[in-house]
PDB file of N, CA and C in Angstrom:
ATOM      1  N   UNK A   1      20.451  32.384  -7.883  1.00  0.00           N
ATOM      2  CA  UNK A   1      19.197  32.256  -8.590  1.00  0.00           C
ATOM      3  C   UNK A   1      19.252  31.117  -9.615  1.00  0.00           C
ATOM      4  N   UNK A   2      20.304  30.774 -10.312  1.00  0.00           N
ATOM      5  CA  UNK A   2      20.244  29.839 -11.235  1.00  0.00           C
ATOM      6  C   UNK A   2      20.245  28.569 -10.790  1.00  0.00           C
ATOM      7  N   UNK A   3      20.628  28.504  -9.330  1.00  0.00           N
ATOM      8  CA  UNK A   3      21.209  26.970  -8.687  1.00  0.00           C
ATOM      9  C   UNK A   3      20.074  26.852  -8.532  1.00  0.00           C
ATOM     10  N   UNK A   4      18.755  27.871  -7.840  1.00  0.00           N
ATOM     11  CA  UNK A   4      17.588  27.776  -7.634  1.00  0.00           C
ATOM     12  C   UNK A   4      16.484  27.309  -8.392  1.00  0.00           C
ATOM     13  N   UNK A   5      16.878  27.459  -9.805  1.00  0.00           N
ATOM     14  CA  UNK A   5      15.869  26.892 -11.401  1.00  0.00           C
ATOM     15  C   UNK A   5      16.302  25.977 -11.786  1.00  0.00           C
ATOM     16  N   UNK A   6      17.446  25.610 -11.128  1.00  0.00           N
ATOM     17  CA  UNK A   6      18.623  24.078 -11.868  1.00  0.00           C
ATOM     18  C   UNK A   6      17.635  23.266 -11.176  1.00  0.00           C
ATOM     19  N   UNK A   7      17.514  23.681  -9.218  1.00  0.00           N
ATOM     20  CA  UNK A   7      16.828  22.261  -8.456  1.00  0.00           C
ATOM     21  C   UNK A   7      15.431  22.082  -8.529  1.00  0.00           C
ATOM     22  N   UNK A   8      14.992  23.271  -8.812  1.00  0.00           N
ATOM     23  CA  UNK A   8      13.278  23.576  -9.512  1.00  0.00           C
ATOM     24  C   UNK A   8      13.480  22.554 -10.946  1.00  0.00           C
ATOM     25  N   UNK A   9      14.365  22.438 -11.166  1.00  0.00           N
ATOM     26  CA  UNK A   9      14.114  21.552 -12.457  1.00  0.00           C
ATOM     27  C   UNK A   9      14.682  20.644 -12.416  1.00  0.00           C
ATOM     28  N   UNK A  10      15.281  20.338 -12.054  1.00  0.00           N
ATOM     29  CA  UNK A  10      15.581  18.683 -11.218  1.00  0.00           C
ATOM     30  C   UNK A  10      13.939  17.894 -10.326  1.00  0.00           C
ATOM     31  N   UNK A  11      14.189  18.300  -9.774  1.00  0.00           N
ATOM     32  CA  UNK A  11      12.932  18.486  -8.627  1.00  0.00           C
ATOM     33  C   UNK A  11      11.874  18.069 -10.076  1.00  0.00           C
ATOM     34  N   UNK A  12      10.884  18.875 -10.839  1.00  0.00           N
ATOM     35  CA  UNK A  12      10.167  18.804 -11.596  1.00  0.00           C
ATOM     36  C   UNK A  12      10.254  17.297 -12.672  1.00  0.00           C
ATOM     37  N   UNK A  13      11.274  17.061 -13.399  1.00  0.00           N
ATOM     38  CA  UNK A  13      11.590  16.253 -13.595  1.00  0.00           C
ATOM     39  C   UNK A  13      11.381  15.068 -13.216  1.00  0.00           C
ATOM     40  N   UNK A  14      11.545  14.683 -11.665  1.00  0.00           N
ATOM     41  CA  UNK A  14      11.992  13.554 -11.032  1.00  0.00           C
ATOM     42  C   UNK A  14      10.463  12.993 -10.743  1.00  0.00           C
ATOM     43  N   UNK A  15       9.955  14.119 -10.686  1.00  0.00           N
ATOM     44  CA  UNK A  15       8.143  14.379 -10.441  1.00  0.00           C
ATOM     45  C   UNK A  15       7.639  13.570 -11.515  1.00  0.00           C
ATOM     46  N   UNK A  16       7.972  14.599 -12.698  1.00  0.00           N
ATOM     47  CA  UNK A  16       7.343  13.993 -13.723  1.00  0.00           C
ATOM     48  C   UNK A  16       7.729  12.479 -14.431  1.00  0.00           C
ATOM     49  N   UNK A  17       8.855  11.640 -14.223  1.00  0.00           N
ATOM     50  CA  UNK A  17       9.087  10.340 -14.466  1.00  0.00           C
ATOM     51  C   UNK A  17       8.735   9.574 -13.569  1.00  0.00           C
ATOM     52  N   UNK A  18       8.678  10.367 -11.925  1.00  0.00           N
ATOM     53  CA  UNK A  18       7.676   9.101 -11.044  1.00  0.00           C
ATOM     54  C   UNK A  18       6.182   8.969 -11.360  1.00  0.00           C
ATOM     55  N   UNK A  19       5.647  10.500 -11.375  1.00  0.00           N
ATOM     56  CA  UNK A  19       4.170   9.995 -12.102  1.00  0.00           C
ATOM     57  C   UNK A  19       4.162   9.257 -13.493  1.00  0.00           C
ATOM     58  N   UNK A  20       5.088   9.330 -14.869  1.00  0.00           N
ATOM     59  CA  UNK A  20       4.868   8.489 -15.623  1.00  0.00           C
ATOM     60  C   UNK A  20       4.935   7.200 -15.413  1.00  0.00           C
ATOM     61  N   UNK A  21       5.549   6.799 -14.539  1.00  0.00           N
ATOM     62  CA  UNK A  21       6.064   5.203 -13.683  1.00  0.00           C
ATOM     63  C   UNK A  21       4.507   4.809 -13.455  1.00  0.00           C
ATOM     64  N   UNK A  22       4.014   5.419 -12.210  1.00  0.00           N
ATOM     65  CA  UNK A  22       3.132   5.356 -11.725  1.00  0.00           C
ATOM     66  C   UNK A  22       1.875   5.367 -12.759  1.00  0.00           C
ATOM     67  N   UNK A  23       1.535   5.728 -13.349  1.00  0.00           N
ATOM     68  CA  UNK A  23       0.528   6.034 -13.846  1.00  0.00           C
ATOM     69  C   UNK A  23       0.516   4.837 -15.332  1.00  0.00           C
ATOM     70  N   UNK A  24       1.993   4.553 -15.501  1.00  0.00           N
ATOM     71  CA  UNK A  24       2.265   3.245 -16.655  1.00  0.00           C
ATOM     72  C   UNK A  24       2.412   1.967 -15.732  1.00  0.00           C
ATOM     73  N   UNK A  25       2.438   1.939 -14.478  1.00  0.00           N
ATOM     74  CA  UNK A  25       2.412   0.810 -13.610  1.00  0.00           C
ATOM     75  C   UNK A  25       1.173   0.083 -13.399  1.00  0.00           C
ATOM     76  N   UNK A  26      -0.097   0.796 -13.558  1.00  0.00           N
ATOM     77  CA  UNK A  26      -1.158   0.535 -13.423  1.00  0.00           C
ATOM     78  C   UNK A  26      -2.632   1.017 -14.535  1.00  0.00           C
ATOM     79  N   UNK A  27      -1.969   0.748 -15.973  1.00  0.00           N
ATOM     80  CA  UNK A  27      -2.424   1.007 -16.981  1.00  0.00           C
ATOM     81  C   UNK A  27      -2.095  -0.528 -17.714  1.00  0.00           C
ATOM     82  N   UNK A  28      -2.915  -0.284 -19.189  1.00  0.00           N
ATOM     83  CA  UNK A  28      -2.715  -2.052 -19.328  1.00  0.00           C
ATOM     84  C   UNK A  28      -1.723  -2.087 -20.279  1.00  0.00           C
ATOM     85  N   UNK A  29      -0.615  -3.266 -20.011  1.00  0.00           N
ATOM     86  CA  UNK A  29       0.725  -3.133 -20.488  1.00  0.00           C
ATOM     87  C   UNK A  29       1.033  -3.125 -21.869  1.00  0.00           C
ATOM     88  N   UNK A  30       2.152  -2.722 -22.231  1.00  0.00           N
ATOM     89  CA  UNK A  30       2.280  -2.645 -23.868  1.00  0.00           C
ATOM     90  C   UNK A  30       3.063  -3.738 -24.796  1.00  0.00           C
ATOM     91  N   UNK A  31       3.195  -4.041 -23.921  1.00  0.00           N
ATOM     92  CA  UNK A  31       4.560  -4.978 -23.623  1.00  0.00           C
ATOM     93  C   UNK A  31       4.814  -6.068 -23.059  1.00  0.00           C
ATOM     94  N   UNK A  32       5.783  -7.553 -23.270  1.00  0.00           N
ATOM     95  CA  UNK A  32       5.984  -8.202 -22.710  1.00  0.00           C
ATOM     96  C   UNK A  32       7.119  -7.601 -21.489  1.00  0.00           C
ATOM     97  N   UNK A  33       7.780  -7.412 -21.887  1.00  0.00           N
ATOM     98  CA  UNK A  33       8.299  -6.036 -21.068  1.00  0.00           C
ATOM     99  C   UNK A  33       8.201  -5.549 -19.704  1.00  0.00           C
ATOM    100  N   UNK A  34       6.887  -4.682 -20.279  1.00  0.00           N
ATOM    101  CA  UNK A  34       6.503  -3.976 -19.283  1.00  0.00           C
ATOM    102  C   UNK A  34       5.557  -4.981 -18.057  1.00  0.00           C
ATOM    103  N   UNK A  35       4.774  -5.595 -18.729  1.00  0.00           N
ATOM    104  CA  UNK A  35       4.351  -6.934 -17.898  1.00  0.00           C
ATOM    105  C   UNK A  35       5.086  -7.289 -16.870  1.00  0.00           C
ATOM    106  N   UNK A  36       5.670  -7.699 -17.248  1.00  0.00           N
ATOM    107  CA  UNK A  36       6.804  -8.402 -16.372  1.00  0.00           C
ATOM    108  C   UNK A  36       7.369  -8.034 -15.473  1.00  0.00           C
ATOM    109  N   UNK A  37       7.566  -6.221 -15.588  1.00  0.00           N
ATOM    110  CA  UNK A  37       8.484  -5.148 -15.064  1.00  0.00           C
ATOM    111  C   UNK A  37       7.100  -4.901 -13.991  1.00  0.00           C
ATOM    112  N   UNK A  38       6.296  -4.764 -14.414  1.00  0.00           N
ATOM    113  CA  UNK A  38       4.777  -4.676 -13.352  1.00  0.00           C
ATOM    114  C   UNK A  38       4.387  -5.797 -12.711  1.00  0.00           C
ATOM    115  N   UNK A  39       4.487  -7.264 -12.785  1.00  0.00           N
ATOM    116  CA  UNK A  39       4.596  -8.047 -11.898  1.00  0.00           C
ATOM    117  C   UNK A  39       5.151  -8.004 -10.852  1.00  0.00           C
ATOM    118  N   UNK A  40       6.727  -8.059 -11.258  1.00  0.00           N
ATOM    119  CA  UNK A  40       8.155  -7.765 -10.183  1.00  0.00           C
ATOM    120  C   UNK A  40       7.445  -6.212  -9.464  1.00  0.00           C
ATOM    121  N   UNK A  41       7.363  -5.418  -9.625  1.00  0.00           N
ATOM    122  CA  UNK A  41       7.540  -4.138  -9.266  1.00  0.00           C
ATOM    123  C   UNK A  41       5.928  -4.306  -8.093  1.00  0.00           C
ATOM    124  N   UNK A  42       4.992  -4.945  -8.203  1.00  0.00           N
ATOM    125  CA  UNK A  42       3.864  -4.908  -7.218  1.00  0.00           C
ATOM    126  C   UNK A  42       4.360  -6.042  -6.623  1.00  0.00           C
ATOM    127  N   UNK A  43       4.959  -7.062  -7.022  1.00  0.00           N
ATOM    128  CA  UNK A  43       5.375  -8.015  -6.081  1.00  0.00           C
ATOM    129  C   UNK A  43       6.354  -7.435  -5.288  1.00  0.00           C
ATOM    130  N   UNK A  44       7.333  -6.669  -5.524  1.00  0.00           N
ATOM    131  CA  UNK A  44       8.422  -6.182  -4.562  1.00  0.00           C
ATOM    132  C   UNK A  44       7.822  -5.272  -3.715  1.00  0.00           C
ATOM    133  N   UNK A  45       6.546  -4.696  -4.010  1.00  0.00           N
ATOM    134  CA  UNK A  45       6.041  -3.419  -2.806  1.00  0.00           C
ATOM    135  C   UNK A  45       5.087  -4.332  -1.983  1.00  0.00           C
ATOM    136  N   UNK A  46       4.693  -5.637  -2.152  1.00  0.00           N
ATOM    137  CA  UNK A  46       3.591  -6.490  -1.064  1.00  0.00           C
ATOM    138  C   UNK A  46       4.797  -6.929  -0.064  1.00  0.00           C
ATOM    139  N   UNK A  47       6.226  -7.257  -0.525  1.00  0.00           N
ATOM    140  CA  UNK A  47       7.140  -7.974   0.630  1.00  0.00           C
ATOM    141  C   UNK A  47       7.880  -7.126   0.709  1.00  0.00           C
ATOM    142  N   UNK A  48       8.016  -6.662   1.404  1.00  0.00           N
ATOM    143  CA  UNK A  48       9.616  -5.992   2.263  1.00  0.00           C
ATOM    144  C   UNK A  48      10.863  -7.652   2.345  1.00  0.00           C
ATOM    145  N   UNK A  49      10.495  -8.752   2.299  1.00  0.00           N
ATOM    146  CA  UNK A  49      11.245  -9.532   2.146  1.00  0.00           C
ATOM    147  C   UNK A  49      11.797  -9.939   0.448  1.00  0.00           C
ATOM    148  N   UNK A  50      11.049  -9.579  -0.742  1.00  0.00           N
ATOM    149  CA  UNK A  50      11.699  -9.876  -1.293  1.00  0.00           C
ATOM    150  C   UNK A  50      12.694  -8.841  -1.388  1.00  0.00           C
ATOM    151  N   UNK A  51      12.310  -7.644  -1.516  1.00  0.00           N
ATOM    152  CA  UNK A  51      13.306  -6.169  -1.400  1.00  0.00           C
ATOM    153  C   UNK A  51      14.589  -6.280  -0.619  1.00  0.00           C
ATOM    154  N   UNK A  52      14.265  -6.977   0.581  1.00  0.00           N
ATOM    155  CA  UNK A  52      15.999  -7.248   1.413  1.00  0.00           C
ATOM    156  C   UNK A  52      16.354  -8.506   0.462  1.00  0.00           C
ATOM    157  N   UNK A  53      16.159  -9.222   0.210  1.00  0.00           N
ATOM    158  CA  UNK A  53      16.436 -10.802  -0.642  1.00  0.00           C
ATOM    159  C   UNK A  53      17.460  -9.850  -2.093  1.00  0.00           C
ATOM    160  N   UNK A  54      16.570  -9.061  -2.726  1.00  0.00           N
ATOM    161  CA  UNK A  54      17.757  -8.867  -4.275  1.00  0.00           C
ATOM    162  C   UNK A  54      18.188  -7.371  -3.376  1.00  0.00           C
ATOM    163  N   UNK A  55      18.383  -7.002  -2.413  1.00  0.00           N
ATOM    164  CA  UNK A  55      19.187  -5.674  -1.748  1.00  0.00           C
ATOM    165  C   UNK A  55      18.888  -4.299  -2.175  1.00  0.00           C
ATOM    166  N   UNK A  56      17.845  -4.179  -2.171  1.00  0.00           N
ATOM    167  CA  UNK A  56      17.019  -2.633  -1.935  1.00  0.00           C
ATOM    168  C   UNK A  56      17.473  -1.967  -0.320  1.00  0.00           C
ATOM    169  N   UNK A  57      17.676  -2.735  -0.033  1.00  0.00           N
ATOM    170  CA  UNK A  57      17.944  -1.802   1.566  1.00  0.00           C
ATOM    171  C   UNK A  57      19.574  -2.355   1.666  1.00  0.00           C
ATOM    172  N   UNK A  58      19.943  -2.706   1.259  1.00  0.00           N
ATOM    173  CA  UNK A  58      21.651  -2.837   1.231  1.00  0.00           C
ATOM    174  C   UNK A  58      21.994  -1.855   1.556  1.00  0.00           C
ATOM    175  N   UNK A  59      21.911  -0.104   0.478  1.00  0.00           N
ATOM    176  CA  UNK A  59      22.247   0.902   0.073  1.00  0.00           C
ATOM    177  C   UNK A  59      21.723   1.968   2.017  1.00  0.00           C
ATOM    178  N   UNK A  60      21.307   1.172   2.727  1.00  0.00           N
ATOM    179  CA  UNK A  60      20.111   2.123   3.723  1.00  0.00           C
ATOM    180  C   UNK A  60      20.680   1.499   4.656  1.00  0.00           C
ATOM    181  N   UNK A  61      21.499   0.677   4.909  1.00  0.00           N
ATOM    182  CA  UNK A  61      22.152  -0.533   5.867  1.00  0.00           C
ATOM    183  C   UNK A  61      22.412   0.690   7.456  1.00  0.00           C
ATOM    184  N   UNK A  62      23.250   2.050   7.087  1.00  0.00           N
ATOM    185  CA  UNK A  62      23.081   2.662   7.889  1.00  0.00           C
ATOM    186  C   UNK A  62      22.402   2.958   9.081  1.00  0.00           C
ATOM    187  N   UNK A  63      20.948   3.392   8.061  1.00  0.00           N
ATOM    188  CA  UNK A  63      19.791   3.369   8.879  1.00  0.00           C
ATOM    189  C   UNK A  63      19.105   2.508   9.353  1.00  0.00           C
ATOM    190  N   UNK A  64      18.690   1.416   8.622  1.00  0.00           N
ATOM    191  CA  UNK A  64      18.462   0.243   9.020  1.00  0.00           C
ATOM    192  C   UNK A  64      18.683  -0.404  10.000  1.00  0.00           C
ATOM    193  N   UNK A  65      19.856  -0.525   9.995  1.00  0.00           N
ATOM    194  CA  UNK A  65      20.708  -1.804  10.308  1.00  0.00           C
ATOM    195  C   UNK A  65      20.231  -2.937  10.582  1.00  0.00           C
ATOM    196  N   UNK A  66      19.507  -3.631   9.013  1.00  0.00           N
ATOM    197  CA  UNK A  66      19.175  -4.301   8.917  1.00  0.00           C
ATOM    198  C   UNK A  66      20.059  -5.805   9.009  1.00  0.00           C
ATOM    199  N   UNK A  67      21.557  -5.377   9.116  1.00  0.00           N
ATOM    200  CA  UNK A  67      22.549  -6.605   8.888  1.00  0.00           C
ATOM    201  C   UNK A  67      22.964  -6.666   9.509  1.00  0.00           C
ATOM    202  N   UNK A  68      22.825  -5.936  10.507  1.00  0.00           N
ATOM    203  CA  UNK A  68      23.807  -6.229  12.294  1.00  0.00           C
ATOM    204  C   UNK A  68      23.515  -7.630  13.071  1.00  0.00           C
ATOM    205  N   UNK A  69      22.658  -7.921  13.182  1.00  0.00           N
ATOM    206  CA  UNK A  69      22.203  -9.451  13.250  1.00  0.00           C
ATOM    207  C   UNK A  69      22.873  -9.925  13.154  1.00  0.00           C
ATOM    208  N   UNK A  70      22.839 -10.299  11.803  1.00  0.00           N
ATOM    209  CA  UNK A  70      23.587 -11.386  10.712  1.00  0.00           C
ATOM    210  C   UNK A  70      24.801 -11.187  11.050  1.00  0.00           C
ATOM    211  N   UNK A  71      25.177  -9.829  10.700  1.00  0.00           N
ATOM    212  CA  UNK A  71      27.004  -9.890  10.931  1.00  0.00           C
ATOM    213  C   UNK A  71      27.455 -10.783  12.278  1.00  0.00           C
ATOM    214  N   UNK A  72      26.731 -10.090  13.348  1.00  0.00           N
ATOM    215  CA  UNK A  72      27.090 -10.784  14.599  1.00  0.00           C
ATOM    216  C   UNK A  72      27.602 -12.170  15.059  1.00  0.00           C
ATOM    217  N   UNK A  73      26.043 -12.631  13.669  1.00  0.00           N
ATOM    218  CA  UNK A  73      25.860 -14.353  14.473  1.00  0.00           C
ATOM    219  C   UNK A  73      27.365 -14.987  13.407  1.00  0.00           C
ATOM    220  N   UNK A  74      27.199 -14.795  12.538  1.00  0.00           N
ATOM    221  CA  UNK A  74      28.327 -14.950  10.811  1.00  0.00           C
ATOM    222  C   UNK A  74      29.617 -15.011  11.565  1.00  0.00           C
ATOM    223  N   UNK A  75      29.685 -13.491  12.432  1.00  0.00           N
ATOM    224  CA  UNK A  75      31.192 -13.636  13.335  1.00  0.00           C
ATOM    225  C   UNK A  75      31.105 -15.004  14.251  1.00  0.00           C
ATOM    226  N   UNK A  76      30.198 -15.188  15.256  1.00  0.00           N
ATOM    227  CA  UNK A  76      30.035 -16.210  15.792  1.00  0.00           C
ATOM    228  C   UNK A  76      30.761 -17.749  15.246  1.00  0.00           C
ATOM    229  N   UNK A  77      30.048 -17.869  14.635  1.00  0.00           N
ATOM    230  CA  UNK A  77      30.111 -19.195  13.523  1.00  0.00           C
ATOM    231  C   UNK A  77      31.673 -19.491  12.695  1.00  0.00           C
ATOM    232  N   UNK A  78      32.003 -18.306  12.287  1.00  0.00           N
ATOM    233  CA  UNK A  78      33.443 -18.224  11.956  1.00  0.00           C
ATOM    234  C   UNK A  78      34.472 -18.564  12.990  1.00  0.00           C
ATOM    235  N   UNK A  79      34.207 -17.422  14.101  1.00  0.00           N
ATOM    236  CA  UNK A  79      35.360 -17.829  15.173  1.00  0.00           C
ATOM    237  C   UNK A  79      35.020 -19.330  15.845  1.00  0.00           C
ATOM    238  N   UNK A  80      33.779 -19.918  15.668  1.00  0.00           N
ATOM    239  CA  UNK A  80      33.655 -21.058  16.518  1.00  0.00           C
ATOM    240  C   UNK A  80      34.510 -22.048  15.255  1.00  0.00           C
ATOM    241  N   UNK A  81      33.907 -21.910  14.160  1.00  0.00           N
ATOM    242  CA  UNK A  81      34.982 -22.977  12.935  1.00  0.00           C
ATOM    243  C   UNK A  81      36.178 -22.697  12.975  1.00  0.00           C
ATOM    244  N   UNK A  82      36.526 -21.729  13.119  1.00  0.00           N
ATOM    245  CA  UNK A  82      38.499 -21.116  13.305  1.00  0.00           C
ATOM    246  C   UNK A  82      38.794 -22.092  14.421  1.00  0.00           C
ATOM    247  N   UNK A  83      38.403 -22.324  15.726  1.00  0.00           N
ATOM    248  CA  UNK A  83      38.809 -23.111  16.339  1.00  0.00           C
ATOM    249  C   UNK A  83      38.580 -24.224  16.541  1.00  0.00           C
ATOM    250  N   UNK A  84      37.567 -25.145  15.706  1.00  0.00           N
ATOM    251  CA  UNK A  84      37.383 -26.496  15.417  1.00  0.00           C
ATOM    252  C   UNK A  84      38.314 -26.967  14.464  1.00  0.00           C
ATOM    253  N   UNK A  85      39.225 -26.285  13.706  1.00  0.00           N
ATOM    254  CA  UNK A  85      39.888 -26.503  12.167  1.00  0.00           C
ATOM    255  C   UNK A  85      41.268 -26.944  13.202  1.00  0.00           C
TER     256      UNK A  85
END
């Protein structure tokens, strides 16, 4: 029962600082600060490219596999310079 009011209140919590986010994300700023922090923050939700660019999906690579590509071609390029050297 207590583990049960710990995650009820975890849970509640996490609620209540995303709606303050939210609700201070799109209110008028107080701050140079916060400005700024609300620029970046609607600019990072219009691109999914800047989000892979500073590594928001780094942490999700799993699921993603957003870097398998890259790794591939990176190996490529290496073993082809290993044997030009």
């Amino acid at each position: 029962m207590k583990f049960l009011f710990k995650s009820l209140g975890y849970i509640f919590l996490s609620l209540l600082v995303l709606t303050f986010f939210l609700v201070n994300l799109f209110t008028k700023p107080f701050s140079l600060d916060h400005y700024l922090n609300k620029g970046v923050t609607i600019k990072l939700l219009e691109s999914p490219e800047y989000m892979t660019y500073i590594g928001v999906f780094d942490k999700f690579n799993f699921i993603f596999k957003h870097k398998e590509k890259q790794k591939k071609e990176w190996e490529k390029i290496l073993i082809s310079n290993l044997f030009t050297l």
